[in-house]
N, C-alpha and C. Protein backbone atom coordinates (compact mmCIF):
# COMPACT_ATOMS: atom_id res chain seq x y z
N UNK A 1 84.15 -83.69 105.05
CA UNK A 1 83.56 -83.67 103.74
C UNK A 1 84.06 -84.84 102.89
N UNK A 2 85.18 -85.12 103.13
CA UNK A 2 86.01 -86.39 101.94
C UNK A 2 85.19 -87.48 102.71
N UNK A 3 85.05 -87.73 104.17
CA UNK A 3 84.55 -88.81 104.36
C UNK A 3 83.25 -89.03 103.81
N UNK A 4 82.02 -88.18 103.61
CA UNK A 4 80.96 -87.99 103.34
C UNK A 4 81.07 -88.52 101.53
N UNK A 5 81.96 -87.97 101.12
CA UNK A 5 82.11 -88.63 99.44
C UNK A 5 82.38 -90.26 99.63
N UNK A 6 83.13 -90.74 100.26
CA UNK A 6 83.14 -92.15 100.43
C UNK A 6 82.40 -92.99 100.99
N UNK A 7 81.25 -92.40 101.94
CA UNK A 7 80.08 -92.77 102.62
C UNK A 7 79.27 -93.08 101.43
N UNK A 8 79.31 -92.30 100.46
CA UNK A 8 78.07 -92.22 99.78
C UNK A 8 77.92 -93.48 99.07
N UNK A 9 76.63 -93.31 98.08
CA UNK A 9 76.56 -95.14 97.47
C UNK A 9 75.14 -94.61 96.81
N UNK A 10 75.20 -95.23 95.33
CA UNK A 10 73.76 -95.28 94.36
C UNK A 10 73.25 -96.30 94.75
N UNK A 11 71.73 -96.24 94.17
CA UNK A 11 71.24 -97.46 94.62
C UNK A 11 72.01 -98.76 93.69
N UNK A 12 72.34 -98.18 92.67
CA UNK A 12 73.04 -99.66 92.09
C UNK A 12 74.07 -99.64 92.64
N UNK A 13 74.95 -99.57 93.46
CA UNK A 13 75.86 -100.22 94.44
C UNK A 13 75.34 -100.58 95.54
N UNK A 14 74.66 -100.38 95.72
CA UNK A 14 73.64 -100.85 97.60
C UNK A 14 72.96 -102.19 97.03
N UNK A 15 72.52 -102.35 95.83
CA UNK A 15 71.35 -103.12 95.47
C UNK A 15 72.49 -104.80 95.74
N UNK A 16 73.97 -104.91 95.25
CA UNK A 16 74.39 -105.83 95.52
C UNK A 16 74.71 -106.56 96.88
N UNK A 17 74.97 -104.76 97.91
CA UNK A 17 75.51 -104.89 99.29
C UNK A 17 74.09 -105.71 99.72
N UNK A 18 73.18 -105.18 99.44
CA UNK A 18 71.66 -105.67 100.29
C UNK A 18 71.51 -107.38 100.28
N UNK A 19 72.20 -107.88 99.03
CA UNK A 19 71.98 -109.70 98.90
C UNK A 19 73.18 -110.26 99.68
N UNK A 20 74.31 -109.61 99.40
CA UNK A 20 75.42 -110.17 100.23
C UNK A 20 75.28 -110.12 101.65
N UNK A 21 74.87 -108.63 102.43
CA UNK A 21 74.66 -108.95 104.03
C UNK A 21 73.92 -110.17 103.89
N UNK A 22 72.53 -110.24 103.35
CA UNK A 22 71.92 -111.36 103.28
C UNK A 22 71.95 -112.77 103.35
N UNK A 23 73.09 -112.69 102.63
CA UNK A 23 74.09 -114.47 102.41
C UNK A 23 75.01 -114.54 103.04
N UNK A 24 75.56 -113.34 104.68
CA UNK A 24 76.35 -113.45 105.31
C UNK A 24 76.95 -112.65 105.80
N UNK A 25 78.21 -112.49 106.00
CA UNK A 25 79.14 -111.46 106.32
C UNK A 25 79.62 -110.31 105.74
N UNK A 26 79.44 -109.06 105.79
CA UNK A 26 80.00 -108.40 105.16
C UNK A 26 81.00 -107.41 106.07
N UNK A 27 81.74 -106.47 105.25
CA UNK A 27 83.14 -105.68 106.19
C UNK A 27 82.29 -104.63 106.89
N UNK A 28 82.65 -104.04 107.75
CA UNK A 28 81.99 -103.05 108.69
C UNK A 28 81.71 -101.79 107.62
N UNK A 29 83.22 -101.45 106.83
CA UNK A 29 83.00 -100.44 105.90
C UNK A 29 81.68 -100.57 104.75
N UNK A 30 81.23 -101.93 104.22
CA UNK A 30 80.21 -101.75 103.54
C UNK A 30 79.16 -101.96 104.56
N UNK A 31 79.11 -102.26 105.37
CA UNK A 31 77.79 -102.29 106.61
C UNK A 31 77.28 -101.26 107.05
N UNK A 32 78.24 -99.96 106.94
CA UNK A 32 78.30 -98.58 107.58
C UNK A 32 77.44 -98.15 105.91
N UNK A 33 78.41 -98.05 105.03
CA UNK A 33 77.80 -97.43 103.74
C UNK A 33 76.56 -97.90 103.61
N UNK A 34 75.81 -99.19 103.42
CA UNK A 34 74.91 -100.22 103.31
C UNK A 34 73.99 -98.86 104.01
N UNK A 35 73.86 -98.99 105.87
CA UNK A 35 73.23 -98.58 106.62
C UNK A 35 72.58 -97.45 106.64
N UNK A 36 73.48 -96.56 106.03
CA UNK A 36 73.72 -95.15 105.55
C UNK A 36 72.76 -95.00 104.52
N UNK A 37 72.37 -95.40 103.76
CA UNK A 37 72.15 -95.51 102.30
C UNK A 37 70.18 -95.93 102.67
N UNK A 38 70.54 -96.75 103.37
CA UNK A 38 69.12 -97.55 103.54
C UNK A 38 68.08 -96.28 104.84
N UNK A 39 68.93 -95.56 105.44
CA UNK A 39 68.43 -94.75 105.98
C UNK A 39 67.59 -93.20 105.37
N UNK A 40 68.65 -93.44 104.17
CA UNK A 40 67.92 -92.09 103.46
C UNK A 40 66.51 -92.52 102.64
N UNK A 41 67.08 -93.27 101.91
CA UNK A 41 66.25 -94.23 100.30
C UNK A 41 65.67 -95.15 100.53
N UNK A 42 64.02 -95.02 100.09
CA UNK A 42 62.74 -95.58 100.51
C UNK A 42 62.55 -96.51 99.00
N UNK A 43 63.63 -96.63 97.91
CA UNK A 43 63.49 -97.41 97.25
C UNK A 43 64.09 -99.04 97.62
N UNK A 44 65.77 -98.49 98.41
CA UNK A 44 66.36 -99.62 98.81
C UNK A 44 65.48 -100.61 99.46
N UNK A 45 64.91 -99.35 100.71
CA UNK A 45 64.23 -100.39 101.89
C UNK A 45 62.92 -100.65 101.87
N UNK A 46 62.52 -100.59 100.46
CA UNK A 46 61.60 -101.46 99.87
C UNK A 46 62.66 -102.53 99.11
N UNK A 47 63.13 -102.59 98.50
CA UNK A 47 64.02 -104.09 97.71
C UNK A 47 64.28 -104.78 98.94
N UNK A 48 65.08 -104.36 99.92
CA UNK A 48 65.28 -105.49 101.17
C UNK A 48 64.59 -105.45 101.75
N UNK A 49 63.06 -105.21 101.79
CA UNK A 49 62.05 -105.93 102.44
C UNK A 49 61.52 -106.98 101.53
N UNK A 50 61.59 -106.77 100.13
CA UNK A 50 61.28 -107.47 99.14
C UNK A 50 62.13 -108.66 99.32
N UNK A 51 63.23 -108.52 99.39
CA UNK A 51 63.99 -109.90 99.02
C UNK A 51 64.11 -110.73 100.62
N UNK A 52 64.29 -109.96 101.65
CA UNK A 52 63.61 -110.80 103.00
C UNK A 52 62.34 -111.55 102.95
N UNK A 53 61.43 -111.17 102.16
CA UNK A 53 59.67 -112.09 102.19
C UNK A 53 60.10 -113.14 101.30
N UNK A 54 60.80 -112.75 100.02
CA UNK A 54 61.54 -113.68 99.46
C UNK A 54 62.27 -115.36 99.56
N UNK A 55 63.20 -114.70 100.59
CA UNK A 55 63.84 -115.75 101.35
C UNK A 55 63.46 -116.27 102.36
N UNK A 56 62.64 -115.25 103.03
CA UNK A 56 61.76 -116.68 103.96
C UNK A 56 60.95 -117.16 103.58
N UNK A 57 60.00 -116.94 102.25
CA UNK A 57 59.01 -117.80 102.07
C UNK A 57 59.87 -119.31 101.13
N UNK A 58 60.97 -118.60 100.66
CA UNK A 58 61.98 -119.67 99.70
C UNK A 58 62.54 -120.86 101.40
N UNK A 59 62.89 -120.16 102.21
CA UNK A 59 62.95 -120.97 103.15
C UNK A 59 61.68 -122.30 103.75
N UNK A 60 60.87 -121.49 103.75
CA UNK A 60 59.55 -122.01 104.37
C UNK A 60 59.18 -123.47 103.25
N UNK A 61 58.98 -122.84 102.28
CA UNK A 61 59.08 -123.77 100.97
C UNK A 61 59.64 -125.13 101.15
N UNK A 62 60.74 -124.97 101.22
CA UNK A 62 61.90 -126.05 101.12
C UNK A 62 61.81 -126.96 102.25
N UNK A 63 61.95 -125.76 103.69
CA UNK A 63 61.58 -127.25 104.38
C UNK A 63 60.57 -127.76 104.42
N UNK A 64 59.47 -127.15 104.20
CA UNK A 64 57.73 -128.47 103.89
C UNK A 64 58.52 -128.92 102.45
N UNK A 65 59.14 -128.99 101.54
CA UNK A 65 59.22 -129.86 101.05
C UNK A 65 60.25 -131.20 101.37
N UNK A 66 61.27 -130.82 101.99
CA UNK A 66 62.51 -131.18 102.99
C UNK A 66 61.49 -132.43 103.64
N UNK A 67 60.63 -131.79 104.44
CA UNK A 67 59.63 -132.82 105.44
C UNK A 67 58.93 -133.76 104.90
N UNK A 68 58.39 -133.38 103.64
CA UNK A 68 57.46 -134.30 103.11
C UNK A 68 58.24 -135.45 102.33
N UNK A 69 59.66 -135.36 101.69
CA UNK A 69 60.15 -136.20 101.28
C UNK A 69 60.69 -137.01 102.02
N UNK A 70 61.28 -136.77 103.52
CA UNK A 70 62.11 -137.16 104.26
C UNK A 70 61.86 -138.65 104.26
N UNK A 71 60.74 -139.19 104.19
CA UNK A 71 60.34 -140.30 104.19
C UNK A 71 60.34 -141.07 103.15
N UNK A 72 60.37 -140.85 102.21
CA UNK A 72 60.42 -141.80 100.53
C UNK A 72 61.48 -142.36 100.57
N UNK A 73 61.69 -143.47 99.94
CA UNK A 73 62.37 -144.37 99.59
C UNK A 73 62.37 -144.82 98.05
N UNK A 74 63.04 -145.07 97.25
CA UNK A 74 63.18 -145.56 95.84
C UNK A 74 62.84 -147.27 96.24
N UNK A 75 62.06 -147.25 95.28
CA UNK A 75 61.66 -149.15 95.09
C UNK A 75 62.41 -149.78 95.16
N UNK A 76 62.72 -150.76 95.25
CA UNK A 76 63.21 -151.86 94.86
C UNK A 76 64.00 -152.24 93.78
N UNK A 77 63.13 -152.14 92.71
CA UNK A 77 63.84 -152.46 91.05
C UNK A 77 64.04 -151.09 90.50
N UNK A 78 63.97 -150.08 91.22
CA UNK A 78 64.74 -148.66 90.62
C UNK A 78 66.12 -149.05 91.55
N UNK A 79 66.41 -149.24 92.76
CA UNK A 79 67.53 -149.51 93.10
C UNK A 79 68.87 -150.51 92.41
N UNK A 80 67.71 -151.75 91.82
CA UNK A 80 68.54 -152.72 91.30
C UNK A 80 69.11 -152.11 90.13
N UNK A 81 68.18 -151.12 89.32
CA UNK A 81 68.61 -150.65 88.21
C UNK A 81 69.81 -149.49 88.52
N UNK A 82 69.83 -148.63 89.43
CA UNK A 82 70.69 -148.08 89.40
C UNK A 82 72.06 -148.78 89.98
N UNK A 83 71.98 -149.84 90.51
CA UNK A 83 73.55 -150.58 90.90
C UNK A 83 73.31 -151.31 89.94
N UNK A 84 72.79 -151.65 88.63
CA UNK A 84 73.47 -152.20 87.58
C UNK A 84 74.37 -151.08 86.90
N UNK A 85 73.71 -150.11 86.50
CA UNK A 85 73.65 -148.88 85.54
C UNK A 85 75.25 -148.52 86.06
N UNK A 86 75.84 -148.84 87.73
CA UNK A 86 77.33 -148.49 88.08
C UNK A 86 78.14 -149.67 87.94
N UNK A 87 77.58 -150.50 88.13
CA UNK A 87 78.38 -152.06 87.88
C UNK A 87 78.74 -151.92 86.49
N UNK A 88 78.26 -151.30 85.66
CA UNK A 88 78.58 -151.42 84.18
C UNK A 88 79.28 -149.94 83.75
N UNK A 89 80.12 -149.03 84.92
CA UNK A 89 80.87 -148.58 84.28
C UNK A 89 82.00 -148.59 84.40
């Protein structure tokens, strides 16, 4: 029963665990609670499906934009101007 009180978790404590697995590593103990939580509550596992479409479309984004710049170059006399603009400090 004591373990079951420490298992537990509101959605406003899950709502932070859900971005952090997200951005990486988290301890087994909030991975277990996390897991737990997302198994019962059909609100959570709607937010982390929400913020997964999120981040991959924020992914997707970036690199077509990543790609399309890869190639530009600054002119000429924007270059000259910016190695004056350091020569003069």
């Amino acid at each position: 029963m004591k373990i079951l009180k420490q298992l537990k978790m509101t959605c406003k404590d899950t709502s932070p665990l859900i971005s952090e697995s997200m951005d990486g590593h988290i301890s087994f103990g909030k991975r277990l609670r996390l897991k737990i939580h997302l198994t019962i509550c059909k609100a959570c596992q709607c937010y982390k499906n929400q913020l997964e479409i999120i981040k991959n479309l924020a992914k997707k984004i970036g690199s077509e934009d990543f790609s399309s710049k890869k190639n530009q170059t600054l002119r000429p006399e924007v270059k000259e101007k910016i190695k004056q603009s350091l020569n003069n400090i």
